[in-house]
Protein backbone atom coordinates (compact mmCIF):
# COMPACT_ATOMS: atom_id res chain seq x y z
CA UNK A 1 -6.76 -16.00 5.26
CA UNK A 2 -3.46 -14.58 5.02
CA UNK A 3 -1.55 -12.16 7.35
CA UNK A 4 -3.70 -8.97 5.50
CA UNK A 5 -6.80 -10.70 6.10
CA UNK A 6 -6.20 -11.29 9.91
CA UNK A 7 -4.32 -7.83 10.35
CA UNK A 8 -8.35 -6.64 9.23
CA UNK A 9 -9.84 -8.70 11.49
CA UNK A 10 -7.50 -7.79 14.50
CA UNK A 11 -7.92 -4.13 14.07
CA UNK A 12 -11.91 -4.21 14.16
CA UNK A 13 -11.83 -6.47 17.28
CA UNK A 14 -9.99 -3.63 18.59
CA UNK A 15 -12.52 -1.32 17.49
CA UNK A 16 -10.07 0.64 15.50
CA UNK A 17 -9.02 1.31 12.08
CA UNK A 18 -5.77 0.09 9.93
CA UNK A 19 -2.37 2.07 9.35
CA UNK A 20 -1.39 1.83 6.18
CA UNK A 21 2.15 2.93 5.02
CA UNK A 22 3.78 3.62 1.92
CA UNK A 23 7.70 3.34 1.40
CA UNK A 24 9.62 2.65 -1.75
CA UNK A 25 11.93 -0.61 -1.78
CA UNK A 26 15.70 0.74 -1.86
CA UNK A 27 15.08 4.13 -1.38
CA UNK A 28 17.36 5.12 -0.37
CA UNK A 29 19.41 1.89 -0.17
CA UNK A 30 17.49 -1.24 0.93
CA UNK A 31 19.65 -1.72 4.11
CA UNK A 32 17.54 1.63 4.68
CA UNK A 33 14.43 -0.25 3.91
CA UNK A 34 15.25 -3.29 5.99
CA UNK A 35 15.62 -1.05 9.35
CA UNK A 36 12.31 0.91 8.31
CA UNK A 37 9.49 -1.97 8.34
CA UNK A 38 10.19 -3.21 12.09
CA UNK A 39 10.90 0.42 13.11
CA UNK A 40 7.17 1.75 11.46
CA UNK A 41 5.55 -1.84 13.11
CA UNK A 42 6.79 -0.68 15.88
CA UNK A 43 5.26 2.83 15.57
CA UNK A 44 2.15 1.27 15.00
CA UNK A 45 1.67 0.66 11.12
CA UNK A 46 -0.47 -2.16 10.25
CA UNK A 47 0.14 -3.08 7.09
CA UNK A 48 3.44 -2.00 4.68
CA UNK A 49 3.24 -1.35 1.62
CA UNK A 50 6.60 -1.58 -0.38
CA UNK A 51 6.94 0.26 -3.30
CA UNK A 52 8.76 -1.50 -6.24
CA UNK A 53 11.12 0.96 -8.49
CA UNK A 54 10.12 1.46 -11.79
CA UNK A 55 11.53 3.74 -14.46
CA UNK A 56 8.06 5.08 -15.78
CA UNK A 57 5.80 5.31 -12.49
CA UNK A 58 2.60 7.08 -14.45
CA UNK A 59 0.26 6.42 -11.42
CA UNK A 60 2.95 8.69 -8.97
CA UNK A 61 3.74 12.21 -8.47
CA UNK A 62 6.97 13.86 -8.09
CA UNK A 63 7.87 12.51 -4.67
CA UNK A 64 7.53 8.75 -5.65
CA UNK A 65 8.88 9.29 -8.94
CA UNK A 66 12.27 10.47 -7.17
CA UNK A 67 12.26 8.12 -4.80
CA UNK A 68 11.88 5.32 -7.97
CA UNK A 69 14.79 6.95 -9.41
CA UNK A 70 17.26 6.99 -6.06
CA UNK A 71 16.21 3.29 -5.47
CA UNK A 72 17.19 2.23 -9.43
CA UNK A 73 20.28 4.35 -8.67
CA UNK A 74 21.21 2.04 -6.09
CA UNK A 75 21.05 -0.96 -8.54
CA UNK A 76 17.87 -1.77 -6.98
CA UNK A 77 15.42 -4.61 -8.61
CA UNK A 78 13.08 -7.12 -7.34
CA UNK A 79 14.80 -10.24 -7.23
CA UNK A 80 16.62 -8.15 -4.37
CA UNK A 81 13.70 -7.00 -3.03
CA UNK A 82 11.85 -10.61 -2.76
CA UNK A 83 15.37 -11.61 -0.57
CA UNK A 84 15.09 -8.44 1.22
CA UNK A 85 11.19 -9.77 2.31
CA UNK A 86 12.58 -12.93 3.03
CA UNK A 87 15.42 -11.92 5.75
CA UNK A 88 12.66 -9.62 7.14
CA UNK A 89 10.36 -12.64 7.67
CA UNK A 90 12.44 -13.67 10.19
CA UNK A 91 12.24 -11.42 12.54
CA UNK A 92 8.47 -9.57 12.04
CA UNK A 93 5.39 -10.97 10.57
CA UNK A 94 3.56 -7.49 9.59
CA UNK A 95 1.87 -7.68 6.63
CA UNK A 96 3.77 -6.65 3.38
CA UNK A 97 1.86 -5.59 0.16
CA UNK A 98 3.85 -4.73 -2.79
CA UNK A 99 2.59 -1.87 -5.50
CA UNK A 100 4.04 -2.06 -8.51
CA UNK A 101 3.61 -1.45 -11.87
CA UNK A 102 2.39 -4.36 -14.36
CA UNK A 103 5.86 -4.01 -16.49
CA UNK A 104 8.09 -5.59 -13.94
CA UNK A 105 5.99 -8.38 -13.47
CA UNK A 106 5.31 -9.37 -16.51
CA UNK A 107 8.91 -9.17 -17.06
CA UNK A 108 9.66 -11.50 -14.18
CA UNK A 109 7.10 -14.04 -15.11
CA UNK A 110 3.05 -13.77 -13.51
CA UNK A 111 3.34 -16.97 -11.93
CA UNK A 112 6.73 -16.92 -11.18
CA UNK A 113 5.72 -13.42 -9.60
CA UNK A 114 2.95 -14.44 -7.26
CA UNK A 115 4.98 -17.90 -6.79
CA UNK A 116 7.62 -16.06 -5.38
CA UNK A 117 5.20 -13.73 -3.26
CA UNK A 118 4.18 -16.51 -1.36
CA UNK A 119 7.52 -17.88 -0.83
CA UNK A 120 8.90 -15.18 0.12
CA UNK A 121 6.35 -14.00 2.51
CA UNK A 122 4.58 -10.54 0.42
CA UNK A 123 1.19 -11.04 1.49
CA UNK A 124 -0.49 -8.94 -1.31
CA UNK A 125 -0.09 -7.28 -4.73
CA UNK A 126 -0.99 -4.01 -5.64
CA UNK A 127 -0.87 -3.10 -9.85
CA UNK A 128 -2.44 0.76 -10.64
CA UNK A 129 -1.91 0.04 -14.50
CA UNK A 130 -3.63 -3.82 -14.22
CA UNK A 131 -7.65 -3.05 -14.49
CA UNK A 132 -9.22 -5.84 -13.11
CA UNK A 133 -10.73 -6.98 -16.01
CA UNK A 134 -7.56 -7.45 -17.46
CA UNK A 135 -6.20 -9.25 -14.30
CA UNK A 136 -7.77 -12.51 -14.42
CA UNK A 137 -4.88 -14.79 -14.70
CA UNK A 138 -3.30 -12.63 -11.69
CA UNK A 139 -6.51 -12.72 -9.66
CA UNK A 140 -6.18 -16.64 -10.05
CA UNK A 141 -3.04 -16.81 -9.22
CA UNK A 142 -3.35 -15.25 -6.15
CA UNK A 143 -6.10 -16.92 -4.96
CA UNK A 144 -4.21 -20.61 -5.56
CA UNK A 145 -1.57 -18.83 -3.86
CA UNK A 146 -3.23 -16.84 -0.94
CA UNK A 147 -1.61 -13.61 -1.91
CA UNK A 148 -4.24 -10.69 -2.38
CA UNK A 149 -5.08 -8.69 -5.44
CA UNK A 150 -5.72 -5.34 -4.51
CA UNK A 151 -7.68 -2.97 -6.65
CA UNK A 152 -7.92 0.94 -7.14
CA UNK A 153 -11.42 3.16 -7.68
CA UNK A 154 -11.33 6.12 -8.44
CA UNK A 155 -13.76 9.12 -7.74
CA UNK A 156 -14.43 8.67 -11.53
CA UNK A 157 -15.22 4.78 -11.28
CA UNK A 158 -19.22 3.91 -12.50
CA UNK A 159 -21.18 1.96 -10.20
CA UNK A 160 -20.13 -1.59 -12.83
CA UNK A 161 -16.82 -1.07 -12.63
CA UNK A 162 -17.10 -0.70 -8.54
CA UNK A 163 -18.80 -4.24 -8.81
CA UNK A 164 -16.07 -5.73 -10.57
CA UNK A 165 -13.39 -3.90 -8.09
CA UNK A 166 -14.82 -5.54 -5.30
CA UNK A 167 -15.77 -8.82 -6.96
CA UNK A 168 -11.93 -9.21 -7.67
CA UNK A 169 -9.91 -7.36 -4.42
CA UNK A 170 -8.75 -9.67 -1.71
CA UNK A 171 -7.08 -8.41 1.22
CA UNK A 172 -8.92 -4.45 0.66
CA UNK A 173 -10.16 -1.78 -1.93
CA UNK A 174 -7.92 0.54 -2.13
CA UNK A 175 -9.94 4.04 -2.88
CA UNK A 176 -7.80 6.68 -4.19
CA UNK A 177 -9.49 9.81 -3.16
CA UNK A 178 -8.54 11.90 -5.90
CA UNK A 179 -8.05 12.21 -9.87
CA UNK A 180 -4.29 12.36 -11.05
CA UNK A 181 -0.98 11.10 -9.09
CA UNK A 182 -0.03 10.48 -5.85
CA UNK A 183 1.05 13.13 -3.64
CA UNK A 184 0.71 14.81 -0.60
CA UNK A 185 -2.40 17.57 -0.48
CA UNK A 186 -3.27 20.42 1.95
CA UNK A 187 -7.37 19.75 1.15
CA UNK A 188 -8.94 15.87 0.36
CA UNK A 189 -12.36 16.19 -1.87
CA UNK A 190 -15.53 16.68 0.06
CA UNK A 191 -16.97 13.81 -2.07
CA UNK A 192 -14.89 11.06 -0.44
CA UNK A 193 -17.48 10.19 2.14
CA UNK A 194 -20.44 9.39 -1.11
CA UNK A 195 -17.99 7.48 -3.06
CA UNK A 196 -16.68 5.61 0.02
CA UNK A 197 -20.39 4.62 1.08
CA UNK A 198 -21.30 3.52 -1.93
CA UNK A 199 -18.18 0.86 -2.74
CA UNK A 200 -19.39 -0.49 1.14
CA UNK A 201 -23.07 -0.48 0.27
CA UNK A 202 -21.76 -3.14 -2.23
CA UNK A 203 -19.07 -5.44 -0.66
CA UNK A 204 -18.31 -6.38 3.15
CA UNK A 205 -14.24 -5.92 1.95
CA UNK A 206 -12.94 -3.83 3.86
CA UNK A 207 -11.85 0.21 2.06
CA UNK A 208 -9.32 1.92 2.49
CA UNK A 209 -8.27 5.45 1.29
CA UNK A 210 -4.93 6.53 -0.11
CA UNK A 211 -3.45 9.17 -2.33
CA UNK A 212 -2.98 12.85 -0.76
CA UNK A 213 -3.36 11.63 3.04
CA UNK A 214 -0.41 13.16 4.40
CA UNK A 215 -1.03 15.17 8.13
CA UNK A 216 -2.77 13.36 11.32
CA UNK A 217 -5.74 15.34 11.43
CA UNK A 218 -6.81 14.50 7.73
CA UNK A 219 -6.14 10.86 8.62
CA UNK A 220 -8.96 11.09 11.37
CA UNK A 221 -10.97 12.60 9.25
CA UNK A 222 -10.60 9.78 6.34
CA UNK A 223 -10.96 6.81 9.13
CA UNK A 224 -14.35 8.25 9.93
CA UNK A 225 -15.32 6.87 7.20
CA UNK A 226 -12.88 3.81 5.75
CA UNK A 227 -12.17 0.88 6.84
CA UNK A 228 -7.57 2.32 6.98
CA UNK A 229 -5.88 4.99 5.44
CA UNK A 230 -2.61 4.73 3.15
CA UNK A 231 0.05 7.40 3.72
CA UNK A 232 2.80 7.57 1.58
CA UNK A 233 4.17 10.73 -0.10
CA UNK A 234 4.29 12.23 3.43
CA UNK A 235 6.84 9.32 4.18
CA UNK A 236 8.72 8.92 1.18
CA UNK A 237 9.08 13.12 1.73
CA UNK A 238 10.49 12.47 5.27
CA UNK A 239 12.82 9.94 3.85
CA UNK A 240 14.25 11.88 1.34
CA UNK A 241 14.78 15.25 3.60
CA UNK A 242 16.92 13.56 6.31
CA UNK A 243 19.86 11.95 7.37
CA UNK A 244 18.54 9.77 9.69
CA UNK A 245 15.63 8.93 8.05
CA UNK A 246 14.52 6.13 10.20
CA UNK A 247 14.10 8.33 13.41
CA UNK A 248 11.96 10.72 11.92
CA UNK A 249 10.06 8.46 10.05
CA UNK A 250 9.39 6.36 13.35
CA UNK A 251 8.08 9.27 14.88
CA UNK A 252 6.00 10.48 12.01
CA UNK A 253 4.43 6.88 12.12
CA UNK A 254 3.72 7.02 15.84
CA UNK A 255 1.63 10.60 15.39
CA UNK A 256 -0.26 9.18 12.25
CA UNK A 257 -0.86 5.91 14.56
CA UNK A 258 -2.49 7.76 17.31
CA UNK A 259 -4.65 9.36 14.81
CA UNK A 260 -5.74 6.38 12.71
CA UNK A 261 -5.90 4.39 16.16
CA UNK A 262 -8.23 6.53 17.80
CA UNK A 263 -5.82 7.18 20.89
């Protein structure tokens, strides 16, 4: 088990469900970043996902794109980011997952990639351009290494691929509840609850919905029926309209907490 693994566990002793939240590494400087992931632990976020910069982010809408592009701006890349995780290890223990795209690690080496994960302290890997059946040298690398390889379905996934999702995932499935790029949305598809009931009719791992999630109320109504909820665009907006960033972000996190919580 690794810190994702018990963060799980934790949360259903509790009888709730899991916070997750999305923020992009350096955006917009990663001193910025470094104050963020105690401040959102603090408001109650389970599990952080940190976003690595990329210059062709196919899987992300507008909002992530331009947060990508201040980050690069800022000479951010992920040898920094990998130090950045290890100063933060010293003072919080919440459980990092980074989502990325597949470029940047092969660039930086596979297994100098998930070597480095585990040194460093990222607890989990997220890759929306790897297909699992094209990750096997990643999913065994992060099982020698205890890092998790987290998978996307999709609304359009068949019921084979679903097996081989969940056959491969460690850590969670991450369900994105719509076709096309992240982004916040006003409405989620009514057909979240089917496709979300089968993927658990077939795996015990926990699932957890992301993509479009962006207001409390259609957070409780997503953790009626998932295991967490990813919100990200909704962040990554907040970061990008204001000054002080951190304060409204913390209390953005605290009102999404309360929902996902249950409280």
């Amino acid at each position: 088990m690794n810190r994702i693994d018990t963060k799980f566990r934790q949360v259903k002793q509790n009888r709730q469900k899991t916070f997750i939240a999305y923020i992009t590494a350096g955006d917009p400087t990663l001193a910025v970043t470094k104050k963020l992931v105690p401040v959102l632990e603090k408001a109650g976020v389970d599990i952080i996902e940190l976003g690595i910069p990329f210059s062709d982010p196919l899987a992300d809408g507008p909002t992530i794109q331009a947060a990508s592009q201040r980050a690069l701006k800022a000479g951010v890349n992920l040898a920094k980011i990998f130090s950045a995780v290890k100063g933060l290890r010293k003072t919080t223990q919440v459980p990092i997952a980074f989502m990325t795209y597949y470029n940047p690690v092969l660039q930086y080496g596979p297994a100098r990639f998930i070597s480095d994960c585990n040194r460093y302290g990222v607890d989990g890997v997220i890759i929306p351009d790897l297909p699992c059946e094209e990750a096997k040298e990643l999913v065994t690398l992060g099982r020698r290494a205890r890092v998790a390889t987290i998978f996307l379905a999709a609304p359009t996934s068949t019921k084979e691929r679903i097996r081989n999702i969940a056959r491969d995932s460690t850590g969670f499935i991450y369900y994105v509840s719509l076709t096309g790029v992240t982004g916040a949305r006003r409405k989620l598809p009514p057909e979240i609850t089917q496709k979300v009931r089968l993927i658990k009719s077939m795996t015990k791992k926990p699932v957890c919905i992301g993509f479009g999630v962006s207001t409390p109320e259609q957070a409780k109504q997503m953790v009626k029926i998932a295991d967490g909820v990813i919100v990200g665009s909704a962040i990554v907006k907040i970061i990008a309209a204001n000054k002080n960033p951190v304060l409204a972000v913390e209390r953005f996190a605290e009102k999404m907490a309360k929902a996902i919580h249950g409280k």
